[in-house]
C-alpha atoms as a PDB file:
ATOM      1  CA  UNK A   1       0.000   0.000   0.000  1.00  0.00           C
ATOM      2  CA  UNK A   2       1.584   3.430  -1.104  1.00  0.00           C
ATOM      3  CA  UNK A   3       0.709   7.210  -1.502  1.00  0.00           C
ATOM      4  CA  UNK A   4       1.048   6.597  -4.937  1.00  0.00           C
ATOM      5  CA  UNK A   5      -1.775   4.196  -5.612  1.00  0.00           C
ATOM      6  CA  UNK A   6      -4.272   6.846  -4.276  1.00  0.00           C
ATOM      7  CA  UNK A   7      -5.392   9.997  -6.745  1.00  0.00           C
ATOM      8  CA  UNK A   8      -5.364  12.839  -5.533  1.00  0.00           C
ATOM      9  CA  UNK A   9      -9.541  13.963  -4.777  1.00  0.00           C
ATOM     10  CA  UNK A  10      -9.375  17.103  -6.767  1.00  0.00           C
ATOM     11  CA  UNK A  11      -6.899  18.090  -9.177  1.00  0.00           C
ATOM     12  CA  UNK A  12      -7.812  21.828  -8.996  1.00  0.00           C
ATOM     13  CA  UNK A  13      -6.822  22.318  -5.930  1.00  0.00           C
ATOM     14  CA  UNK A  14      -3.718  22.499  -4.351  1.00  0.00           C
ATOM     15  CA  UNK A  15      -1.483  19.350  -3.577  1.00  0.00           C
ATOM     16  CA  UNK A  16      -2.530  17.975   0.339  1.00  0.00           C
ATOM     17  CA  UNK A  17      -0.831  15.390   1.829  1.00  0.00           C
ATOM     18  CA  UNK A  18      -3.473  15.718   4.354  1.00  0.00           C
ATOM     19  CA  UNK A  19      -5.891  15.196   1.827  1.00  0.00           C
ATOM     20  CA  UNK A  20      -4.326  11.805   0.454  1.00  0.00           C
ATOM     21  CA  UNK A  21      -4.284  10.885   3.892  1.00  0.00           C
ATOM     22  CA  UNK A  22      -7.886  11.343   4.691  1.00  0.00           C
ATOM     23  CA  UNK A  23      -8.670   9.333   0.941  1.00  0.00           C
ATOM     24  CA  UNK A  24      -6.148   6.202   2.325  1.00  0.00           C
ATOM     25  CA  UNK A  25      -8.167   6.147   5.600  1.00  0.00           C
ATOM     26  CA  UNK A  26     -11.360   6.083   4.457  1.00  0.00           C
ATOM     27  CA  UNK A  27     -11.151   3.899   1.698  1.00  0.00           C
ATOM     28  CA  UNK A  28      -8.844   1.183   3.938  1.00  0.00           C
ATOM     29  CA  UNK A  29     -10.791   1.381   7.989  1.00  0.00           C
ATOM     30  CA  UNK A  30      -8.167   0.747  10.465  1.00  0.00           C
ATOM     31  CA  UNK A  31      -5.276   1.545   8.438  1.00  0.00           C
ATOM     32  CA  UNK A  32      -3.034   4.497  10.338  1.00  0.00           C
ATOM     33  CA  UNK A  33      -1.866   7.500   8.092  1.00  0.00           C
ATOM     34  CA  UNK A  34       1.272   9.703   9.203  1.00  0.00           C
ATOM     35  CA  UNK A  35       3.060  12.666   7.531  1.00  0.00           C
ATOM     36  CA  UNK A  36       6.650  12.871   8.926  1.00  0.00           C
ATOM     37  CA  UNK A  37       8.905  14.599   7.051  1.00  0.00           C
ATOM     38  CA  UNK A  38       6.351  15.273   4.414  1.00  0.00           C
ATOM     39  CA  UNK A  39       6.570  11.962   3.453  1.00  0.00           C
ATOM     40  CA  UNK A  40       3.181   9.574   4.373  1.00  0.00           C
ATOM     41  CA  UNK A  41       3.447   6.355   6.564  1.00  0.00           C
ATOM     42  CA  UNK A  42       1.155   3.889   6.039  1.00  0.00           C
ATOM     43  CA  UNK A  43       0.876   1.177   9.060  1.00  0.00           C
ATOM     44  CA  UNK A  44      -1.767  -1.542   8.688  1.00  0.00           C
ATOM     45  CA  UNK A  45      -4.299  -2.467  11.356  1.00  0.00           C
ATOM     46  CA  UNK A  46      -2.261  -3.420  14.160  1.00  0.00           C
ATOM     47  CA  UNK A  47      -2.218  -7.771  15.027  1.00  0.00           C
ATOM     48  CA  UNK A  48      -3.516  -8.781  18.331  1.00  0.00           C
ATOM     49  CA  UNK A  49       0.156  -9.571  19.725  1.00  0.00           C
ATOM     50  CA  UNK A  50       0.898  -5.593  18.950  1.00  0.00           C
ATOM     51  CA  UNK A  51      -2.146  -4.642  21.068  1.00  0.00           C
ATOM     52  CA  UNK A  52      -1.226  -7.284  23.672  1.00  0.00           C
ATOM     53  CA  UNK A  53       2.156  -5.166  23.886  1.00  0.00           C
ATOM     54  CA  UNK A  54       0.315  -1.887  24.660  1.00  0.00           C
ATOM     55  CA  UNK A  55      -2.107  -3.314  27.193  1.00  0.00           C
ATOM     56  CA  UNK A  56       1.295  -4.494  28.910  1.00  0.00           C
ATOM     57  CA  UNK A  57       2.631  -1.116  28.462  1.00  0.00           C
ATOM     58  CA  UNK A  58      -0.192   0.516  29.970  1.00  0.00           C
ATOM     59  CA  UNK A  59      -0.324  -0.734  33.117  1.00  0.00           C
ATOM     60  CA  UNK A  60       2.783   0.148  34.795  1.00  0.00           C
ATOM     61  CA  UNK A  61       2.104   3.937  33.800  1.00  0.00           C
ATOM     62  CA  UNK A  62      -0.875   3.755  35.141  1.00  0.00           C
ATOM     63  CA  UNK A  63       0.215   2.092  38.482  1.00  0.00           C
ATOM     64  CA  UNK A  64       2.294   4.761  39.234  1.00  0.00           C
ATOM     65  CA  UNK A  65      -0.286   7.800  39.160  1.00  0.00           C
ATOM     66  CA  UNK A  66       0.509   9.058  36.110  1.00  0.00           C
ATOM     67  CA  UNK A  67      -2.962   8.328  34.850  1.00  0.00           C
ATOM     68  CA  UNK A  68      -4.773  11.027  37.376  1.00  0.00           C
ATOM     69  CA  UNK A  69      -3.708  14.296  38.473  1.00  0.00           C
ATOM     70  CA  UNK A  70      -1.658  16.673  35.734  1.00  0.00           C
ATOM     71  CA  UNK A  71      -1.479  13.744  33.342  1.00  0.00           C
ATOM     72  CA  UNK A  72      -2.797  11.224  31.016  1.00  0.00           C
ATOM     73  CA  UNK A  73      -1.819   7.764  29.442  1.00  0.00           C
ATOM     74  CA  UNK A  74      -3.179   7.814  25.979  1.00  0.00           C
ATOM     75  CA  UNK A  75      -3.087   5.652  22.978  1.00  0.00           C
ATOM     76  CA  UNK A  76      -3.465   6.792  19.559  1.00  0.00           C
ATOM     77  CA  UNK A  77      -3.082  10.562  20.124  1.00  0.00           C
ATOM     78  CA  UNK A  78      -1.642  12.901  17.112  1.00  0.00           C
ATOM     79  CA  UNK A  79       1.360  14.848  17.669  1.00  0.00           C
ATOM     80  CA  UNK A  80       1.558  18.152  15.358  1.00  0.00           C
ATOM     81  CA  UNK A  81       5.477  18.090  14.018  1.00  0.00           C
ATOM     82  CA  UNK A  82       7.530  20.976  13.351  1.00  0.00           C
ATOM     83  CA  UNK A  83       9.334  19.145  10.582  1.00  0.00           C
ATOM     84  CA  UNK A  84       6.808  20.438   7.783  1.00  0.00           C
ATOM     85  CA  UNK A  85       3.402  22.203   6.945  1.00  0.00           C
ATOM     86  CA  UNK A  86       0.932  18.741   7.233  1.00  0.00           C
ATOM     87  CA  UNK A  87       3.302  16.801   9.425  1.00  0.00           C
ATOM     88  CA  UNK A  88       1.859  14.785  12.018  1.00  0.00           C
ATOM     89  CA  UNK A  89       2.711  11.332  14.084  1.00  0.00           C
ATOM     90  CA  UNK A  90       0.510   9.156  15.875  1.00  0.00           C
ATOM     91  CA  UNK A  91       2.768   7.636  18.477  1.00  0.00           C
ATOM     92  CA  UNK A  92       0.726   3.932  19.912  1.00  0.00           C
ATOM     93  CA  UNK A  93       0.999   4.900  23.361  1.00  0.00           C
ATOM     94  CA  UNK A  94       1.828   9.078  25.073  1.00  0.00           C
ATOM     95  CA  UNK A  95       1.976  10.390  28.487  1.00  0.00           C
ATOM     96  CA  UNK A  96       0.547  13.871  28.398  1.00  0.00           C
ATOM     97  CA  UNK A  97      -0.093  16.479  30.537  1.00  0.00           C
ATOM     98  CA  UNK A  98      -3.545  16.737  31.746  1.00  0.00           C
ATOM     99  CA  UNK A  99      -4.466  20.092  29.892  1.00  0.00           C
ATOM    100  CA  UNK A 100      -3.944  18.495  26.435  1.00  0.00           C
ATOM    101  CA  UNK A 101      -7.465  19.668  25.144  1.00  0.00           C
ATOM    102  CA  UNK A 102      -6.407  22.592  25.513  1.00  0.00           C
ATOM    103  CA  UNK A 103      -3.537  22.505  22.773  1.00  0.00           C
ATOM    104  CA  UNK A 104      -5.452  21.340  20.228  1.00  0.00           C
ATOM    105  CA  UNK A 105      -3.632  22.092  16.569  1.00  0.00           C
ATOM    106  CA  UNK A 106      -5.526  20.718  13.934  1.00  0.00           C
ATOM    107  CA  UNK A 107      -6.202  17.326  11.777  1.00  0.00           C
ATOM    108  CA  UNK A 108      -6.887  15.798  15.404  1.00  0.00           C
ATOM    109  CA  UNK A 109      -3.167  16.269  16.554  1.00  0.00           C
ATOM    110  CA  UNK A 110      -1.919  18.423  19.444  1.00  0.00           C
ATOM    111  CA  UNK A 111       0.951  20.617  20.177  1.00  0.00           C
ATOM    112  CA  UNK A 112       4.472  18.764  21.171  1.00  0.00           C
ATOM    113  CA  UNK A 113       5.354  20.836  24.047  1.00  0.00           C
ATOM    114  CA  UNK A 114       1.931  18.879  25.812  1.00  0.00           C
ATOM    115  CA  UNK A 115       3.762  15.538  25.201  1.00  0.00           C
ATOM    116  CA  UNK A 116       5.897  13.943  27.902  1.00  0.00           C
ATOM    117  CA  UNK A 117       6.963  10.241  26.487  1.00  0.00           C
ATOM    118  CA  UNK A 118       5.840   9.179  23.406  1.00  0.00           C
ATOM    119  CA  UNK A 119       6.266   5.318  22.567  1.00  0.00           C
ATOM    120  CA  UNK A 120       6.253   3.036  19.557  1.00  0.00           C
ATOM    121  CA  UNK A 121       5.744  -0.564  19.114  1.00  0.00           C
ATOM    122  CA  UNK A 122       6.736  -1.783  15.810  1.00  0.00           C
ATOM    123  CA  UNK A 123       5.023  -3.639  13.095  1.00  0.00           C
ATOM    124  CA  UNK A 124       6.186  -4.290   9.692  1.00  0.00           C
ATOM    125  CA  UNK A 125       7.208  -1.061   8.653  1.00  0.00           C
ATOM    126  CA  UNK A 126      10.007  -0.995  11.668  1.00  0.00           C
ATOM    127  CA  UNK A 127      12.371   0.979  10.098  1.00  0.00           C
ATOM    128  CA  UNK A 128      10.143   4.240  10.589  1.00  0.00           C
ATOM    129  CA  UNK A 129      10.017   3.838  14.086  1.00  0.00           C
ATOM    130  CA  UNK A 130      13.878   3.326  14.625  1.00  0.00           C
ATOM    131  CA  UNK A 131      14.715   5.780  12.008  1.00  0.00           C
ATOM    132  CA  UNK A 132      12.116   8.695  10.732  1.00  0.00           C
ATOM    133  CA  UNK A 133      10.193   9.469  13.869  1.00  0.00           C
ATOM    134  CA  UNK A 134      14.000   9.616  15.966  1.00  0.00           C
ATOM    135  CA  UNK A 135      14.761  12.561  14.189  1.00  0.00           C
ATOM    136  CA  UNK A 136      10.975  13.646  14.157  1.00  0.00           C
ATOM    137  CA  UNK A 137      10.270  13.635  17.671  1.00  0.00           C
ATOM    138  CA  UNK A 138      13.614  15.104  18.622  1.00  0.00           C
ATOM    139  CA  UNK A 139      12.897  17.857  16.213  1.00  0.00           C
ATOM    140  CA  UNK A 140       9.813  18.108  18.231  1.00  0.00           C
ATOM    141  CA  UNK A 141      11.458  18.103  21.378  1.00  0.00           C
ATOM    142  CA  UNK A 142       9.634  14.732  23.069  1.00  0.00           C
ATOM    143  CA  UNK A 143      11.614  14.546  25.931  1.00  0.00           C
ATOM    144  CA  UNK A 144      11.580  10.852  25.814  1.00  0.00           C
ATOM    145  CA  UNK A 145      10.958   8.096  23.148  1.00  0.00           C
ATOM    146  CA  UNK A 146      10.259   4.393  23.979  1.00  0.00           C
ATOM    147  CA  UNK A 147      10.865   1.775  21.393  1.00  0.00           C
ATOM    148  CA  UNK A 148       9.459  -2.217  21.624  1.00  0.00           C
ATOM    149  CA  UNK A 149      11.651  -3.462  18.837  1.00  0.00           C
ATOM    150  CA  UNK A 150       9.841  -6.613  17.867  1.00  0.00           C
ATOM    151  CA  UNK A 151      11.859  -7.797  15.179  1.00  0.00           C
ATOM    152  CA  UNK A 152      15.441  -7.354  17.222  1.00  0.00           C
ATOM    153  CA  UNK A 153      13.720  -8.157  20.588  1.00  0.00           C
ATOM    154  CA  UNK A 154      14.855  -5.172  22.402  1.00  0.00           C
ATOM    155  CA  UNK A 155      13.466  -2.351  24.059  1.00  0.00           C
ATOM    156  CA  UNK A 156      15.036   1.211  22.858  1.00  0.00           C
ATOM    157  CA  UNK A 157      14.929   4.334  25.184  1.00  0.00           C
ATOM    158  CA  UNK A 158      16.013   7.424  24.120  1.00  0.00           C
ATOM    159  CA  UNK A 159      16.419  11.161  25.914  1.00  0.00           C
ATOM    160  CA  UNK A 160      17.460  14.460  25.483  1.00  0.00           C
ATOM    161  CA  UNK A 161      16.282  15.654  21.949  1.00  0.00           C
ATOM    162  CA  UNK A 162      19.085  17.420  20.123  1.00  0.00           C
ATOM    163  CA  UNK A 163      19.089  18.199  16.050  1.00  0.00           C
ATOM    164  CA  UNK A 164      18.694  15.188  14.137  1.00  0.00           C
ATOM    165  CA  UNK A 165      18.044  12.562  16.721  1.00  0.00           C
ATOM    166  CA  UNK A 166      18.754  11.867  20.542  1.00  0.00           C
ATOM    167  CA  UNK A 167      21.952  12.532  22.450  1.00  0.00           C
ATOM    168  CA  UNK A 168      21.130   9.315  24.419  1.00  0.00           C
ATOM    169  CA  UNK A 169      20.046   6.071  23.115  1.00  0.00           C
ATOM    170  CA  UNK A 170      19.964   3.042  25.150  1.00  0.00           C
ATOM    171  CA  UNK A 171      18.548  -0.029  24.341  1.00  0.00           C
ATOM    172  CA  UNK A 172      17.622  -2.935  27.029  1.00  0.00           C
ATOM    173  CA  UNK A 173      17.361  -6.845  26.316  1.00  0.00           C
ATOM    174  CA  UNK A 174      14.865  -9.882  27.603  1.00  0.00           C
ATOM    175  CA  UNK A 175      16.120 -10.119  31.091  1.00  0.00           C
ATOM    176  CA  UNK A 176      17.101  -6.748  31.593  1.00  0.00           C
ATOM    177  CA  UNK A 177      14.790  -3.658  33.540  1.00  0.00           C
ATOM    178  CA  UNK A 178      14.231  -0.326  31.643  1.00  0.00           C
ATOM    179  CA  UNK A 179      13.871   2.316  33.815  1.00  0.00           C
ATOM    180  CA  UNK A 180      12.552   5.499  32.580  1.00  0.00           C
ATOM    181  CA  UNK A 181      13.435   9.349  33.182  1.00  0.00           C
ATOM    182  CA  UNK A 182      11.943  11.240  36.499  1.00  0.00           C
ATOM    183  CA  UNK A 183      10.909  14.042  33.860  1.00  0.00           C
ATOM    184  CA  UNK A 184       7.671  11.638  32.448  1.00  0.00           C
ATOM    185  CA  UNK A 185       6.564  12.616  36.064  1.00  0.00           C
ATOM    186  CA  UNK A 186       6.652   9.544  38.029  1.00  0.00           C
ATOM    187  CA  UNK A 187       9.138   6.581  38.444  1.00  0.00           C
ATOM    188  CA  UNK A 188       8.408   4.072  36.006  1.00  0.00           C
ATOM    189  CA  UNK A 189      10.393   0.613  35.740  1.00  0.00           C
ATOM    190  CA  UNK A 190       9.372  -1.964  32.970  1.00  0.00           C
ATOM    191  CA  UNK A 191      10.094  -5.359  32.147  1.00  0.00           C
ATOM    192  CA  UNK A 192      11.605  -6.011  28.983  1.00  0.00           C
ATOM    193  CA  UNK A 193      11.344  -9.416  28.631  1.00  0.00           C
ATOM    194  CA  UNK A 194       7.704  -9.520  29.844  1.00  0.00           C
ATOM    195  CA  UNK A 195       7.072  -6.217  27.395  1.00  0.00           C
ATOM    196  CA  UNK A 196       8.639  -8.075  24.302  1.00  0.00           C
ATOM    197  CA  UNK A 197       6.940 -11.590  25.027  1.00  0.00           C
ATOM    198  CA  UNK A 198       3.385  -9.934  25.119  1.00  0.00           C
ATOM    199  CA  UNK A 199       4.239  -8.973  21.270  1.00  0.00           C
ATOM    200  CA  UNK A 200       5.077 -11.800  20.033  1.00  0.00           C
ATOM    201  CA  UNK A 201       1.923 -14.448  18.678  1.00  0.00           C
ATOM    202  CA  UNK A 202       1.241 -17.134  21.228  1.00  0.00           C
ATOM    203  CA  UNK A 203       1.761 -20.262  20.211  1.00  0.00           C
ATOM    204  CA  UNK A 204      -1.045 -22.607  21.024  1.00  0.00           C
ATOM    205  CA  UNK A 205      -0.074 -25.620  22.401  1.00  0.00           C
END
């Protein structure tokens, strides 16, 4: 599936990215449509061991408080990028502060500066999350970015945004813990090796 199977709704008008967007969504339910770099990313409906993952994800975050009070645990949230005109991300899972609403941009994403950790767990299209959005995000100043590398098995955590990517980058194997910077608001420890099992397919027996 590509931009370039999908015409463009009317030729009269201007070119939109945000328009070709809107066409590859409706005509494909469940299909998730970024701009990053004004470039789209097209991720099919996630697979039940991806949304496994998440629910995983989820409830550590919300364990520690970071769920009530002055913020939010979110999935499926847009982030408005600075790195051109239509750019936006939809990062799976976001901590947030509380007041998000309020920062409203347009094209159902928000400003950056409301976002505290944004995470991704891959699918297919892997190379997007390990590459495009690093620079992405750091351009848009996410203070942290959580990876669940499915297809190397390891969990990537990287902090303080600088131009063009991260000025740290660590990345944490099965067996290892991942603990995650004070600034998301709370202290947050996860499992690696329980985060990366929940996204891979059970196997019956």
């Amino acid at each position: 599936m590509s931009a370039a199977s999908v015409e463009q709704p009317y030729a009269d008008e201007p070119f939109s990215l945000t328009a070709i967007a809107d066409e590859i969504m409706e005509r494909h339910p469940g299909y998730r449509v970024e701009i990053v770099g004004g470039h789209l990313l097209v991720t099919p409906s996630p697979d039940a061991p991806h949304a496994r993952a998440l629910t995983k994800l989820m409830r550590p975050f919300i364990a520690a408080g970071l769920d009530d009070g002055d913020s939010e645990v979110l999935q499926n949230v847009g982030l408005w990028l600075p790195t051109g005109a239509e750019d936006y991300a939809i990062p799976d899972l976001v901590i947030v502060d509380a007041d998000i609403d309020d920062h409203f941009v347009e094209n159902n994403a928000y400003d950056p500066g409301c976002f505290r950790l944004v995470l991704e767990v891959t699918s297919g299209n892997w190379k997007d999350d390990l590459k495009t959005k690093v620079a992405a995000y750091a351009q848009a100043k996410v203070p942290v970015y959580v990876v669940v590398d499915r297809k190397h098995q390891r969990v990537h955590v990287l902090t303080e945004p600088i131009t063009g990517g991260y000025d740290s980058h660590q990345f944490y194997a099965p067996g290892q813990s991942v603990t995650l910077p004070d600034v998301i608001g709370a202290k947050v420890t996860l499992d690696a090796a329980e985060i990366l099992a929940a996204g891979r397919a059970k196997k019956s027996d």
